[in-house]
C-alpha atoms as a PDB file:
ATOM      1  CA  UNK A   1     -14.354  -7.493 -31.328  1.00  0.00           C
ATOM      2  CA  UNK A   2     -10.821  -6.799 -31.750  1.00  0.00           C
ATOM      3  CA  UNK A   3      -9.344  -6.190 -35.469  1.00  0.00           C
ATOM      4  CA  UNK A   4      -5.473  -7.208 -36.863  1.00  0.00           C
ATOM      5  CA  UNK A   5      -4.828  -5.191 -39.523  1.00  0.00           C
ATOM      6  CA  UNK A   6      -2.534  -5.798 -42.320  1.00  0.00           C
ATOM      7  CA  UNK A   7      -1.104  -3.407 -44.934  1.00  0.00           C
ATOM      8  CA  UNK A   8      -2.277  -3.919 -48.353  1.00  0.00           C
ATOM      9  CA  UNK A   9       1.790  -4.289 -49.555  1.00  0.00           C
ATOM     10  CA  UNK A  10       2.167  -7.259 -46.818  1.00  0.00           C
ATOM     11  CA  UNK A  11       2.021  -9.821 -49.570  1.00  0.00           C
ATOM     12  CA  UNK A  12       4.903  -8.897 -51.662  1.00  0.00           C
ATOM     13  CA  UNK A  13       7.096  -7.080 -49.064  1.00  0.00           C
ATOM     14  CA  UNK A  14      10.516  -8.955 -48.863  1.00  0.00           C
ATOM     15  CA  UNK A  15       9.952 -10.404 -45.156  1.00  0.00           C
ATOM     16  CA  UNK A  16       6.745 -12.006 -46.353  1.00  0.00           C
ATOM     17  CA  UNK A  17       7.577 -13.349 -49.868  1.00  0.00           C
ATOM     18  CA  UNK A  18      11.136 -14.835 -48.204  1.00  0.00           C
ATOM     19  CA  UNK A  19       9.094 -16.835 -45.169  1.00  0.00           C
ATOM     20  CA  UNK A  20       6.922 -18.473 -47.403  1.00  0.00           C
ATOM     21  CA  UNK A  21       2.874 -19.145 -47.143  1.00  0.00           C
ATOM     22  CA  UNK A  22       3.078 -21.783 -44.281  1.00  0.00           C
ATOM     23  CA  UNK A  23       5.009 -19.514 -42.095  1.00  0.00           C
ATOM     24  CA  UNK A  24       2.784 -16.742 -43.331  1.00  0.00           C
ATOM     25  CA  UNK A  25      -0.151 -18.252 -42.517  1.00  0.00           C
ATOM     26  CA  UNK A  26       0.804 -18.737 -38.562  1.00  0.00           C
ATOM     27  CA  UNK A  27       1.660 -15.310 -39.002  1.00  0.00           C
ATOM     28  CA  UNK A  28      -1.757 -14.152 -39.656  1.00  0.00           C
ATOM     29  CA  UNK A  29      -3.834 -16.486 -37.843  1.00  0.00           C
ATOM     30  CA  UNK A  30      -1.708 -15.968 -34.876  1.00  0.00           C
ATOM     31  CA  UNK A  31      -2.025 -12.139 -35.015  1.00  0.00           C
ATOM     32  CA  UNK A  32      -6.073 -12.689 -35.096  1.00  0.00           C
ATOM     33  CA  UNK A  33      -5.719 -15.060 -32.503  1.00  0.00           C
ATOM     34  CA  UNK A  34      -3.771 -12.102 -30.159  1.00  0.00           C
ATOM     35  CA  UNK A  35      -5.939 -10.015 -31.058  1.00  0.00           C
ATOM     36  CA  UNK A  36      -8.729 -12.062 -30.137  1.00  0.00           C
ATOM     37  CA  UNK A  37      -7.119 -12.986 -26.736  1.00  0.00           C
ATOM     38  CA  UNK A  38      -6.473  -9.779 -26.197  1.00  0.00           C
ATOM     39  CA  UNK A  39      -2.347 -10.800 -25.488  1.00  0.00           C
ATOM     40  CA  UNK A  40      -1.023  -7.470 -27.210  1.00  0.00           C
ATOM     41  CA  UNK A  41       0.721  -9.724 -29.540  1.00  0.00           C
ATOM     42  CA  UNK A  42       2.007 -12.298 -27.694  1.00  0.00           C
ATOM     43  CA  UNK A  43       1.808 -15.960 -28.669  1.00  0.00           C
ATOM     44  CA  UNK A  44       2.823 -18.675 -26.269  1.00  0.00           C
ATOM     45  CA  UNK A  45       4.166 -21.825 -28.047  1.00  0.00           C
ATOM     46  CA  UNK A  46       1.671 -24.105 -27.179  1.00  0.00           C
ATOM     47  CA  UNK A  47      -0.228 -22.450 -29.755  1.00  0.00           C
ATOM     48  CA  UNK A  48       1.713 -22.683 -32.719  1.00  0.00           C
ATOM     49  CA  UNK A  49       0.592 -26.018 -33.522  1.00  0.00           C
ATOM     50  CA  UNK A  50      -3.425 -25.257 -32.684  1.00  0.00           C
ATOM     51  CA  UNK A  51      -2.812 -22.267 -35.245  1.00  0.00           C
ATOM     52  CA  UNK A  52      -1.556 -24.693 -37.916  1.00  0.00           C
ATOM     53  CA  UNK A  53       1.852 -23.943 -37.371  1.00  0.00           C
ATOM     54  CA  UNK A  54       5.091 -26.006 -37.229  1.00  0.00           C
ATOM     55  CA  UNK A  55       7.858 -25.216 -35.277  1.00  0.00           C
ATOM     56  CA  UNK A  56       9.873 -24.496 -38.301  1.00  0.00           C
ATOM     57  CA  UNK A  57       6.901 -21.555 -39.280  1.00  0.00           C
ATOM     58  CA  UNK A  58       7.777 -20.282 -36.222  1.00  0.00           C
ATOM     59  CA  UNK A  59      11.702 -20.347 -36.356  1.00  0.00           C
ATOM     60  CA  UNK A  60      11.572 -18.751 -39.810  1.00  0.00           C
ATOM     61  CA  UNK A  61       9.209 -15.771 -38.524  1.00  0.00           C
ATOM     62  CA  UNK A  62      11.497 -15.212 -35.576  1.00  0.00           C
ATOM     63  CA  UNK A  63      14.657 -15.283 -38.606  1.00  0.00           C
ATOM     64  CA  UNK A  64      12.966 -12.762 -40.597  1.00  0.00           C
ATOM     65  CA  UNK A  65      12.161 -10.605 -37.656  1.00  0.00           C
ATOM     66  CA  UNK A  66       8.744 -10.854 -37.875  1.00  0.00           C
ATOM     67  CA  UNK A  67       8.323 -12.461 -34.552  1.00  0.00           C
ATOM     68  CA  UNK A  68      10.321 -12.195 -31.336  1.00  0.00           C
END
């Protein structure tokens, strides 16, 4: 078992508050996922929407530089 680990300030740190839950929520779920899957963070697209994402989630991670 792998582990994602978030700092305890994630929640209210400018990046995360400006994305919005939805997009937030891919974030974390995806991280698990990679972590999981043992990708070293990488997420292909396919699985945004099997992670509960949209495409928009996505877009606005990639915005606030919390994706590439």
């Amino acid at each position: 078992m792998t582990w994602f680990k978030v700092d305890d300030s994630f929640a209210m740190h400018p990046k995360s508050v400006g994305v919005g839950n939805a997009a937030l929520g891919l974030w974390v779920r995806a991280g698990a996922w990679s972590a999981q899957q043992l990708t070293d963070g990488y997420v292909p697209q396919h699985m945004v929407p099997a992670l509960g994402g949209r495409p928009s989630d996505a877009k606005r991670l990639v915005d606030a530089g919390m994706w590439e």
